[in-house]
N, C-alpha and C. Protein backbone atom coordinates (compact mmCIF):
# COMPACT_ATOMS: atom_id res chain seq x y z
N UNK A 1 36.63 7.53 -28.16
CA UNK A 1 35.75 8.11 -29.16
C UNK A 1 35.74 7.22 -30.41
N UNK A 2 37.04 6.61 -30.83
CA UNK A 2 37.13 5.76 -31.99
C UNK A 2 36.79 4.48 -32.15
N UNK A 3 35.75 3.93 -30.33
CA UNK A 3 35.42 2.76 -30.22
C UNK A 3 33.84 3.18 -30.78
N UNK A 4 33.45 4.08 -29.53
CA UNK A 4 31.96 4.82 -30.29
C UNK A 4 31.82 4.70 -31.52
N UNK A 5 32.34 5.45 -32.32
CA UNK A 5 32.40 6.11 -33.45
C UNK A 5 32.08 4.48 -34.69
N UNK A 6 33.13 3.63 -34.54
CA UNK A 6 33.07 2.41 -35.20
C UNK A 6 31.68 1.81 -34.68
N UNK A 7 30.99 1.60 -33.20
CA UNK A 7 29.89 0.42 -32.83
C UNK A 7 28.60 1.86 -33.14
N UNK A 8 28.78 2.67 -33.21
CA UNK A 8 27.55 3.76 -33.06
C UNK A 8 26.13 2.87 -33.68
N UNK A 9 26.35 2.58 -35.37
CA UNK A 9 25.40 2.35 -35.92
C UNK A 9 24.84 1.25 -35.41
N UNK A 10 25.51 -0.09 -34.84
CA UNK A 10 25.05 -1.27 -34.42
C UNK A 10 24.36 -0.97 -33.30
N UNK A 11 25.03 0.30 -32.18
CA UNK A 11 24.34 0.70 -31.18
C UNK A 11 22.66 1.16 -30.96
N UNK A 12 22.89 1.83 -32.46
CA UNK A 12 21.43 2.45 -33.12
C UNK A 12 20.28 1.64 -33.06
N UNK A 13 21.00 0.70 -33.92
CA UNK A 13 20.42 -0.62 -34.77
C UNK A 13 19.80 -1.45 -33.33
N UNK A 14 20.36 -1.93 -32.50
CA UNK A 14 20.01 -2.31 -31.66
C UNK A 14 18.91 -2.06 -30.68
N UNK A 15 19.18 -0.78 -30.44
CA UNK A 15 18.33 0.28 -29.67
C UNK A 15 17.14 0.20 -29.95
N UNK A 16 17.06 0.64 -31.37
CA UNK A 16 16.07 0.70 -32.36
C UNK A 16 15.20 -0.46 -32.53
N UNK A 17 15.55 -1.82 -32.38
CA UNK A 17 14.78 -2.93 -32.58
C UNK A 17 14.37 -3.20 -31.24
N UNK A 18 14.91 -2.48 -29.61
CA UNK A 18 14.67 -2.91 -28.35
C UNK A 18 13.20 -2.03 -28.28
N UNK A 19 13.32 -0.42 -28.77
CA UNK A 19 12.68 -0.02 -28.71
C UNK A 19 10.98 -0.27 -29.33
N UNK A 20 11.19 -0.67 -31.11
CA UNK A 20 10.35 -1.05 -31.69
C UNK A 20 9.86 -2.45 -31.02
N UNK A 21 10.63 -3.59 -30.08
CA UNK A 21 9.87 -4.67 -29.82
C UNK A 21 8.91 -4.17 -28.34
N UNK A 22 9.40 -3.05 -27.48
CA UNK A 22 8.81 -2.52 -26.40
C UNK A 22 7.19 -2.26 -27.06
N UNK A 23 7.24 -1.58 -28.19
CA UNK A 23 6.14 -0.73 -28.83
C UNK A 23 5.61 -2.06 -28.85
N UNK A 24 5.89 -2.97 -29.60
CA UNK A 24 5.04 -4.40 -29.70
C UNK A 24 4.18 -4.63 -28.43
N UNK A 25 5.19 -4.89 -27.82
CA UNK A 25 4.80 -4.93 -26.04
C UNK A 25 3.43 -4.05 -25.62
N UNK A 26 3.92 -2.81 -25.53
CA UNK A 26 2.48 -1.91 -24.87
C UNK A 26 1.36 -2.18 -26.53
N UNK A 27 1.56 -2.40 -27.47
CA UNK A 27 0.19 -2.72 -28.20
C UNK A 27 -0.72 -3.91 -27.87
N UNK A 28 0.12 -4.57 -27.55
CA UNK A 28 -0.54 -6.00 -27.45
C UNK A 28 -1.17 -5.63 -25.76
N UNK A 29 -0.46 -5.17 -24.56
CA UNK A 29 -0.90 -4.60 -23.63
C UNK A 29 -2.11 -3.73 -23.88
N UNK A 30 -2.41 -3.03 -24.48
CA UNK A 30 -3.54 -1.78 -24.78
C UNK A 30 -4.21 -3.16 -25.25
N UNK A 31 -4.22 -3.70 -25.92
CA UNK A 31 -5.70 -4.57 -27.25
C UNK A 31 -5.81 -5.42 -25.77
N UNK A 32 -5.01 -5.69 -24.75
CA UNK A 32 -5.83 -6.12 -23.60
C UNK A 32 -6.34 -5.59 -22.36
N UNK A 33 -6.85 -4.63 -22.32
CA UNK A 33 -6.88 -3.41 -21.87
C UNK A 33 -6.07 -3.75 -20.16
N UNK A 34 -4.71 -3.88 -20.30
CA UNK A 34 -3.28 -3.51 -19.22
C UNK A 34 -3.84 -2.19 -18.32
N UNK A 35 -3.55 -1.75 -17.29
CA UNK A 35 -3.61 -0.60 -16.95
C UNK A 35 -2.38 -0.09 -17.56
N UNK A 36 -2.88 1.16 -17.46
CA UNK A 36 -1.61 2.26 -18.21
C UNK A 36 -1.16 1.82 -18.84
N UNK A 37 -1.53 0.89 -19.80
CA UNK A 37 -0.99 0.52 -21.12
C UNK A 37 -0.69 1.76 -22.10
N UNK A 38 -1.97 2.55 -22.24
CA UNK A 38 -2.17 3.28 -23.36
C UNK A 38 -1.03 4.45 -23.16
N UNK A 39 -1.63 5.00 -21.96
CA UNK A 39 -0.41 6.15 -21.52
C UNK A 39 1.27 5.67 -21.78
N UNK A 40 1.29 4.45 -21.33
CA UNK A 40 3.02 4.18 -22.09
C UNK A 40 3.11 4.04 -23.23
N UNK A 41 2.04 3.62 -24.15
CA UNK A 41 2.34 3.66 -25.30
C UNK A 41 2.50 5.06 -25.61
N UNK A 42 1.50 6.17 -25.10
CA UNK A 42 1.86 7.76 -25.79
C UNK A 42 3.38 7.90 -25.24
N UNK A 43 3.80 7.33 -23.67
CA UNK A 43 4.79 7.82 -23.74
C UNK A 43 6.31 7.56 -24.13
N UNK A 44 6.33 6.35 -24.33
CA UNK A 44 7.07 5.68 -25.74
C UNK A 44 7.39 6.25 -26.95
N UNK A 45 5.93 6.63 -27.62
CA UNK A 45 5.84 7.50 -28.37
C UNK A 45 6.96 8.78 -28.71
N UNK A 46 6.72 9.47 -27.05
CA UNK A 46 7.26 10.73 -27.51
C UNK A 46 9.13 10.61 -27.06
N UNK A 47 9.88 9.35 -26.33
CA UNK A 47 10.90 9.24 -26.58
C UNK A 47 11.47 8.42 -27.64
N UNK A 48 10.42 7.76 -28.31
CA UNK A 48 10.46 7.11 -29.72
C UNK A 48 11.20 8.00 -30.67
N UNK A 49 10.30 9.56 -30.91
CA UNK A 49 10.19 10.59 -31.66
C UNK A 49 11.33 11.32 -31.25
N UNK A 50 12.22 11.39 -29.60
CA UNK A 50 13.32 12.12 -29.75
C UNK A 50 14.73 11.07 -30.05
N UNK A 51 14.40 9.88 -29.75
CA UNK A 51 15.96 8.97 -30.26
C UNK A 51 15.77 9.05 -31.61
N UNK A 52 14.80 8.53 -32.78
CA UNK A 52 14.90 9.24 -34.12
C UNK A 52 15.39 10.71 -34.64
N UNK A 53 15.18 11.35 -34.10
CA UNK A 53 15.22 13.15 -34.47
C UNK A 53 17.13 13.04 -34.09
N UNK A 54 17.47 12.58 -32.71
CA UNK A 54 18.62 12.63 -32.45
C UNK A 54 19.83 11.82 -33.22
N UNK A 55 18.84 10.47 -33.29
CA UNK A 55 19.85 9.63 -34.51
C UNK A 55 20.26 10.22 -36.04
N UNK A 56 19.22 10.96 -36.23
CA UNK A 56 18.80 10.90 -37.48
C UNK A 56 20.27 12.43 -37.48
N UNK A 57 19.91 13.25 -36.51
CA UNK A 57 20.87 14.59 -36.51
C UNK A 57 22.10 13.99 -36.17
N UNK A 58 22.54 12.84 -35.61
CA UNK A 58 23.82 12.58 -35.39
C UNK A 58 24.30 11.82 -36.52
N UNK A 59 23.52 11.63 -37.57
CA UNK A 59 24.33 11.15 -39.03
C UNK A 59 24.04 12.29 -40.52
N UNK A 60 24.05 13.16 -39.57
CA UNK A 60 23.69 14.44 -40.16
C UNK A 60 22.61 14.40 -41.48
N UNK A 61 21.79 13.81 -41.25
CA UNK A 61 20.81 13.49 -42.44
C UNK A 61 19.63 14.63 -41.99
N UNK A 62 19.74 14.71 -40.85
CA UNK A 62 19.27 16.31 -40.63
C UNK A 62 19.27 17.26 -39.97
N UNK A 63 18.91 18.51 -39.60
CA UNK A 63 19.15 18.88 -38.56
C UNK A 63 18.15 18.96 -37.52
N UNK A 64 19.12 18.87 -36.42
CA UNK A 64 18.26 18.17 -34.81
C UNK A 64 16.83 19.83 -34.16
N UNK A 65 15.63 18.76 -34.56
CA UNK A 65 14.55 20.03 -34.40
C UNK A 65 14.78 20.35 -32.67
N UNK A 66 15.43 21.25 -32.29
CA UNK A 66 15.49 21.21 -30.89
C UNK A 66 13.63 21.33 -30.64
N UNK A 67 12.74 22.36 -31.27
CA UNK A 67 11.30 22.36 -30.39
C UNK A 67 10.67 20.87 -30.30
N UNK A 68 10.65 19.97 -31.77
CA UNK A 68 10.22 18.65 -31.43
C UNK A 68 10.60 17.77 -30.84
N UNK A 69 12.47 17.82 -30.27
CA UNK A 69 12.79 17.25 -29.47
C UNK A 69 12.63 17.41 -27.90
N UNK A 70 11.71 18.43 -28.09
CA UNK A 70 11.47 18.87 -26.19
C UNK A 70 10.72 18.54 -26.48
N UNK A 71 9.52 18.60 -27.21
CA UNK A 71 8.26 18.39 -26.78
C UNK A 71 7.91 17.16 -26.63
N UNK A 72 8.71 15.76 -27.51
CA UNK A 72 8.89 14.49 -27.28
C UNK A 72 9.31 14.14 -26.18
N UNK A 73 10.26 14.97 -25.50
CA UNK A 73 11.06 14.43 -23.62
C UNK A 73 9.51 14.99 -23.19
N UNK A 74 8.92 16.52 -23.39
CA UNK A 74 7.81 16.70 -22.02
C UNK A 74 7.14 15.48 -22.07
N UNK A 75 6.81 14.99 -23.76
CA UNK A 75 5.36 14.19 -23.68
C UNK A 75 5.80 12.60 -22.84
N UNK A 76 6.97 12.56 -23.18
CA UNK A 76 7.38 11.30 -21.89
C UNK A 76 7.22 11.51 -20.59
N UNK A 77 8.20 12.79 -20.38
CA UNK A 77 7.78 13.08 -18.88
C UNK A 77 6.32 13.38 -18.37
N UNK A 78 5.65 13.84 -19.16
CA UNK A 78 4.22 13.68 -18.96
C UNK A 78 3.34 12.75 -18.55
N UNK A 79 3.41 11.75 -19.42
CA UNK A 79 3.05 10.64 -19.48
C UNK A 79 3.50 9.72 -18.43
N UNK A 80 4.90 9.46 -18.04
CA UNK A 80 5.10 9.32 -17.25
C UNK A 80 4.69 9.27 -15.54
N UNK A 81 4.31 10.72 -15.97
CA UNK A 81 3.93 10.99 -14.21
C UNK A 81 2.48 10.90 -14.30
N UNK A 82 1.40 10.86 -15.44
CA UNK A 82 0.38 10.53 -15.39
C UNK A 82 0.27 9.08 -14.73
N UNK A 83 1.08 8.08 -15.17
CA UNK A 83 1.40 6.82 -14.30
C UNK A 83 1.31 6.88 -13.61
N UNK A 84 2.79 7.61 -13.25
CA UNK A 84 3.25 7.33 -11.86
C UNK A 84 1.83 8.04 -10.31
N UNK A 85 1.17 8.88 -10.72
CA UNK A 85 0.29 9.43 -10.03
C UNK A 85 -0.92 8.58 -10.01
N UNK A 86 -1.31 7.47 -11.32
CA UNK A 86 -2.42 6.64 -10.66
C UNK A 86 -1.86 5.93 -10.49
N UNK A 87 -1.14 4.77 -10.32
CA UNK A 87 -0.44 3.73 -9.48
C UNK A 87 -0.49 4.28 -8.07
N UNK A 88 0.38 5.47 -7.71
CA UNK A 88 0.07 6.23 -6.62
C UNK A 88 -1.08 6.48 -6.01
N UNK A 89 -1.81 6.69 -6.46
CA UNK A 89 -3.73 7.19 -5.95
C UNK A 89 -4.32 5.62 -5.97
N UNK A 90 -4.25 4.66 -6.92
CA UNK A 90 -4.45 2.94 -6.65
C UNK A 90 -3.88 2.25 -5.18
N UNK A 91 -2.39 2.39 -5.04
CA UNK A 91 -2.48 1.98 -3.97
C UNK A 91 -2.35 2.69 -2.56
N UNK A 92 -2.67 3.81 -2.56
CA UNK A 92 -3.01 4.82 -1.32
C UNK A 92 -4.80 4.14 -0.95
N UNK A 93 -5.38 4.03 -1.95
CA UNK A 93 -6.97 3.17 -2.16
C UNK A 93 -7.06 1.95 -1.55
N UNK A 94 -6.34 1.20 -2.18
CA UNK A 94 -5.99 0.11 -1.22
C UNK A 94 -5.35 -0.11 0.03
N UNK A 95 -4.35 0.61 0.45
CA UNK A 95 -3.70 0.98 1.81
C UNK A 95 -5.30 1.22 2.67
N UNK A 96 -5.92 2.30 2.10
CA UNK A 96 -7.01 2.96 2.50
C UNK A 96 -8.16 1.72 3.28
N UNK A 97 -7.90 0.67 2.03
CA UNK A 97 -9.11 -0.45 2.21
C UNK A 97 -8.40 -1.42 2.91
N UNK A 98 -7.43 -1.31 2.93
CA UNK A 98 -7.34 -2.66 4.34
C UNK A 98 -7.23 -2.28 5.46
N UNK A 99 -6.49 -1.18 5.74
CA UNK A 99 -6.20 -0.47 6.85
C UNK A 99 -7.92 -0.40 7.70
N UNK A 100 -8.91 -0.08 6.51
CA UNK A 100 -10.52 -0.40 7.54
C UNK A 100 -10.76 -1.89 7.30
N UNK A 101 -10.01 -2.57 6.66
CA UNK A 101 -10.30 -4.37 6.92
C UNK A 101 -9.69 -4.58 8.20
N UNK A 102 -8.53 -4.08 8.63
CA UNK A 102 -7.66 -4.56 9.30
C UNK A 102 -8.34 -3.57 11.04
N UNK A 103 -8.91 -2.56 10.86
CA UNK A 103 -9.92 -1.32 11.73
C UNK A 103 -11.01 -3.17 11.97
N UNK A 104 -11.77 -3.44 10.99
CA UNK A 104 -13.34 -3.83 11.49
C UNK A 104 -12.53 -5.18 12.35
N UNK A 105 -11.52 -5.91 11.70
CA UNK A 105 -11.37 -6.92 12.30
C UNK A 105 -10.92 -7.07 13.93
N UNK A 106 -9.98 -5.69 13.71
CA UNK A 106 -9.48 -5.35 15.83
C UNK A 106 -10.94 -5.60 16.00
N UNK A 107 -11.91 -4.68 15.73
CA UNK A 107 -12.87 -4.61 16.54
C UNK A 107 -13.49 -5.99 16.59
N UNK A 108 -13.72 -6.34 15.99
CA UNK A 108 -14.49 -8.00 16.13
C UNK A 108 -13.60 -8.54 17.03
N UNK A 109 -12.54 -8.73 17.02
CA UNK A 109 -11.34 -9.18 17.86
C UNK A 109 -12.25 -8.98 19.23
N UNK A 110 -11.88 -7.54 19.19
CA UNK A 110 -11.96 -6.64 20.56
C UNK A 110 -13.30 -7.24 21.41
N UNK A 111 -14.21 -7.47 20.86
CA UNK A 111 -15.35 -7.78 20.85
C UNK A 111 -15.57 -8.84 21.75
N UNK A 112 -15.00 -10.01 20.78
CA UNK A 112 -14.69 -11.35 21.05
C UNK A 112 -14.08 -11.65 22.40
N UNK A 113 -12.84 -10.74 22.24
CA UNK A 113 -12.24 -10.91 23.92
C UNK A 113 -12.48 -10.34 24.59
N UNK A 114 -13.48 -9.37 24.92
CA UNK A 114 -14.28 -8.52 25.70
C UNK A 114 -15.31 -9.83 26.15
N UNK A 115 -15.72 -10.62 25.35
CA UNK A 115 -16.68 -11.58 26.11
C UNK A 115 -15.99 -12.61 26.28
N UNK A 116 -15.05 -12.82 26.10
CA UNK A 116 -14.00 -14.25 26.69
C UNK A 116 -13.61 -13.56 28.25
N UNK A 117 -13.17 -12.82 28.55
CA UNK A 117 -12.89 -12.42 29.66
C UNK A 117 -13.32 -11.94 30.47
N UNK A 118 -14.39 -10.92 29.92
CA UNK A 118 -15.33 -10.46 31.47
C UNK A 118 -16.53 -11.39 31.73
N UNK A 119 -16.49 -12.65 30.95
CA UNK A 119 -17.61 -13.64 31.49
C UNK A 119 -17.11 -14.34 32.58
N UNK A 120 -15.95 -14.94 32.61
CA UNK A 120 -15.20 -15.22 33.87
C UNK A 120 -14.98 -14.68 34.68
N UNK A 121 -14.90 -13.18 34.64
CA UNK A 121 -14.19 -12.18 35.40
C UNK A 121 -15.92 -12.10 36.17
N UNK A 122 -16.72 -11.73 35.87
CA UNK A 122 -18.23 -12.01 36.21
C UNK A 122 -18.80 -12.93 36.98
N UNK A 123 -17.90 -13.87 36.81
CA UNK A 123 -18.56 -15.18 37.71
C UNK A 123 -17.63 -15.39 38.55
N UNK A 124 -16.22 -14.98 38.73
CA UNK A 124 -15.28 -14.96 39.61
C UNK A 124 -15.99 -13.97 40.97
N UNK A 125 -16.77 -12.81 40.39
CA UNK A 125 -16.99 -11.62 41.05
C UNK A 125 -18.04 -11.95 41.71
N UNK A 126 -19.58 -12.61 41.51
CA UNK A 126 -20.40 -13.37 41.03
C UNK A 126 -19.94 -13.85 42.78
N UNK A 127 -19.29 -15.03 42.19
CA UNK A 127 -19.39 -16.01 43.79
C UNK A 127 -18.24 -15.11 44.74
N UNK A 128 -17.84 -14.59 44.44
CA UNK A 128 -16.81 -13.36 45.39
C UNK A 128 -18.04 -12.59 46.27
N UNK A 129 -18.80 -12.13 45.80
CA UNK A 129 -20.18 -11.74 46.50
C UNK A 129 -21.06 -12.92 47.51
N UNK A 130 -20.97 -13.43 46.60
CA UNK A 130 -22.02 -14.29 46.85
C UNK A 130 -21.45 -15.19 48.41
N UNK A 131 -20.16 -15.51 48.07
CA UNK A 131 -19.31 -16.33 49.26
C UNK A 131 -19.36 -14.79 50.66
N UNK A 132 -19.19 -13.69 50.26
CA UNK A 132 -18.84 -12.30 51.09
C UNK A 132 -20.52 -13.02 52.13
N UNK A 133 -21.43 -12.72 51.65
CA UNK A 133 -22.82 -12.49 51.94
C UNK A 133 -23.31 -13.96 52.87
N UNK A 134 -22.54 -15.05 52.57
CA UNK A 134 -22.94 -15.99 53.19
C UNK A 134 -22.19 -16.22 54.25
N UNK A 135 -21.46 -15.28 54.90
CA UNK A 135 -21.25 -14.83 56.20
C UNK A 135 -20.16 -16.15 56.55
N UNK A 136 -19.13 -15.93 56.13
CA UNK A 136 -17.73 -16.78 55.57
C UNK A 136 -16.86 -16.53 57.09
N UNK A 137 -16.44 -17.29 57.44
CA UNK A 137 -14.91 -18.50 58.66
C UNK A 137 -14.83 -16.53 58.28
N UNK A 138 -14.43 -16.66 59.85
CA UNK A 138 -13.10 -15.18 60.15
C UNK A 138 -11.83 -15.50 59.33
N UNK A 139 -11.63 -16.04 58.60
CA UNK A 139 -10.13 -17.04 58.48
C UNK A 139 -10.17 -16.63 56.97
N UNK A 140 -11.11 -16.61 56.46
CA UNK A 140 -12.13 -16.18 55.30
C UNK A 140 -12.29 -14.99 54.35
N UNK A 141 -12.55 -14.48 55.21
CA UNK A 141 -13.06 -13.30 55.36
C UNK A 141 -12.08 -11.81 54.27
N UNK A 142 -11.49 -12.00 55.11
CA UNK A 142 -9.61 -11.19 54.64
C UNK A 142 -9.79 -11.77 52.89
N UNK A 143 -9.61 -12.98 52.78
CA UNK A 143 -9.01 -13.83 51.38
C UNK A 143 -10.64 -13.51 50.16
N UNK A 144 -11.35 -13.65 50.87
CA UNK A 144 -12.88 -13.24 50.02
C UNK A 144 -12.86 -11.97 49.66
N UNK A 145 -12.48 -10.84 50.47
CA UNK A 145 -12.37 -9.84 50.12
C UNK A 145 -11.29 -8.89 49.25
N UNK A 146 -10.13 -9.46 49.37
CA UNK A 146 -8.84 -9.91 48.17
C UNK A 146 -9.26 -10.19 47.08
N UNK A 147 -10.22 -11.12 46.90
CA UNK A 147 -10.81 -11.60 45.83
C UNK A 147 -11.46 -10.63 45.10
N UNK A 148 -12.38 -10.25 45.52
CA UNK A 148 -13.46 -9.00 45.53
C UNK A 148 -12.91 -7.93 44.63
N UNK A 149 -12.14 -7.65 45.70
CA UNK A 149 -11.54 -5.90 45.62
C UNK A 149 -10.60 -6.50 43.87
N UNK A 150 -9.57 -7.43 43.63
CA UNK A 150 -8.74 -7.85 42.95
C UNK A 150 -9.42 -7.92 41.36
N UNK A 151 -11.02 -8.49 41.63
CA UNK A 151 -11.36 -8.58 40.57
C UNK A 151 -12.01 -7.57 39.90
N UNK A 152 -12.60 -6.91 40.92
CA UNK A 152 -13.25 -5.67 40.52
C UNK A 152 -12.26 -4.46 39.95
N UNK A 153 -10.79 -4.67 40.34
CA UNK A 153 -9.88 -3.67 39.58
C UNK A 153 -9.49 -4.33 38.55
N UNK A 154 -9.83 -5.86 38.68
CA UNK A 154 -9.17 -6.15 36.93
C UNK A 154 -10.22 -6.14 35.98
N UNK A 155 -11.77 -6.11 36.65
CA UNK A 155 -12.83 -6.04 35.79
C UNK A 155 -12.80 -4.32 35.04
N UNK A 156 -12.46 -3.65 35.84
CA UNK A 156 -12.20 -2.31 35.61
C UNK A 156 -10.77 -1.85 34.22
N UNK A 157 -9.91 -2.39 34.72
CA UNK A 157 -8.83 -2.62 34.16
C UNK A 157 -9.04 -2.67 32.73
N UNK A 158 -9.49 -3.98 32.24
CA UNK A 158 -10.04 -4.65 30.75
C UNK A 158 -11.40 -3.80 30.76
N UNK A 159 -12.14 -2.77 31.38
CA UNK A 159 -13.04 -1.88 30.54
C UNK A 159 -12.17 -1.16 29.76
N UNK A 160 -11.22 -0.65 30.76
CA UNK A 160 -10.48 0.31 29.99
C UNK A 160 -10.03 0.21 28.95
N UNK A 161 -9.07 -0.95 28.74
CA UNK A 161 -8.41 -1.17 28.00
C UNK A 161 -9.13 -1.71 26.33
N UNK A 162 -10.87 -1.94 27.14
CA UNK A 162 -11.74 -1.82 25.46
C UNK A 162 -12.12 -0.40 25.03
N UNK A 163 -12.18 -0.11 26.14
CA UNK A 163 -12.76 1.90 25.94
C UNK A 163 -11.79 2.44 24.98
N UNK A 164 -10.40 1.90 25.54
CA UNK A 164 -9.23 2.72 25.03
C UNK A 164 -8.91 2.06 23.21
N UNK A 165 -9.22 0.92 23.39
CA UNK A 165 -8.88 0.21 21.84
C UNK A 165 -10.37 0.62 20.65
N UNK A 166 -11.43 0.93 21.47
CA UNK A 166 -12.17 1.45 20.34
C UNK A 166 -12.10 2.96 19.78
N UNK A 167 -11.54 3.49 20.73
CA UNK A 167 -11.13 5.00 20.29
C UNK A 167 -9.81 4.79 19.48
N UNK A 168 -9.37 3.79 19.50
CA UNK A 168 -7.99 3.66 17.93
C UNK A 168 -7.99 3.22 17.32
């Protein structure tokens, strides 16, 4: 207590000039219009107004207004969460906006490799027919139709799997 008691005022003193250079801070922030500049400055303000009231009652120069000292903590805590709730609602907005940047681009993706692959898969199928019909070696026959059947479940396969990626 007798270390307190001796550094208190320097403690004050200190405080007091961290605080008053903060205030510097959010003014020069507000004259450039900062987000939530202004709101920290009110809410600065109102713990400005309770470390004075408290300093001022702890060197007994007066007595400590308990109503103006609450109403200085609400107007911080106030202020405060006025912040903290648009920062919050800003980047839920943005989450919002990439999350459909990041939506349009699958799909272009999706798109893209939907025609990289079933154009081959098409012309694989394509002469798979086409070889079936031109009446192919017994020897043939079996391996053409492997072909056939193979591509037509993987042509099937990759519908799905676009059917299924545009519904997410």
């Amino acid at each position: 207590v007798d270390w307190f008691t001796r550094f208190s005022m320097i403690f004050i003193i200190i405080l007091l000039s961290m605080i008053l250079y903060i205030i510097y801070i959010y003014i020069i922030a507000a004259i450039h219009k900062r987000a939530y500049s202004t709101y920290s400055l009110l809410s600065l303000a109102g713990i400005t107004t309770v470390f004075i009231l408290k300093s001022l009652a702890y060197f007994d120069l007066i007595e400590e207004p308990i109503v103006l000292t609450g109403i200085g903590q609400l107007l911080f805590f106030f202020f405060q969460a006025i912040i903290l709730t648009k920062v919050f609602a800003l980047k839920w907005i943005m989450a919002k906006e990439h999350a459909e940047q990041l939506s349009k681009t699958k799909s272009e993706f999706m798109s893209m490799i939907s025609h990289e692959i079933k154009t081959p898969l098409n012309a694989i199928l394509g002469t798979a027919y086409h070889l079936i019909e031109d009446k192919p070696k017994k020897t043939h026959e079996k391996d053409l139709q492997y072909l056939k059947n193979s591509t037509e479940n993987l042509s099937v396969l990759v519908d799905n799997i676009l059917d299924y990626s545009k519904l997410s």
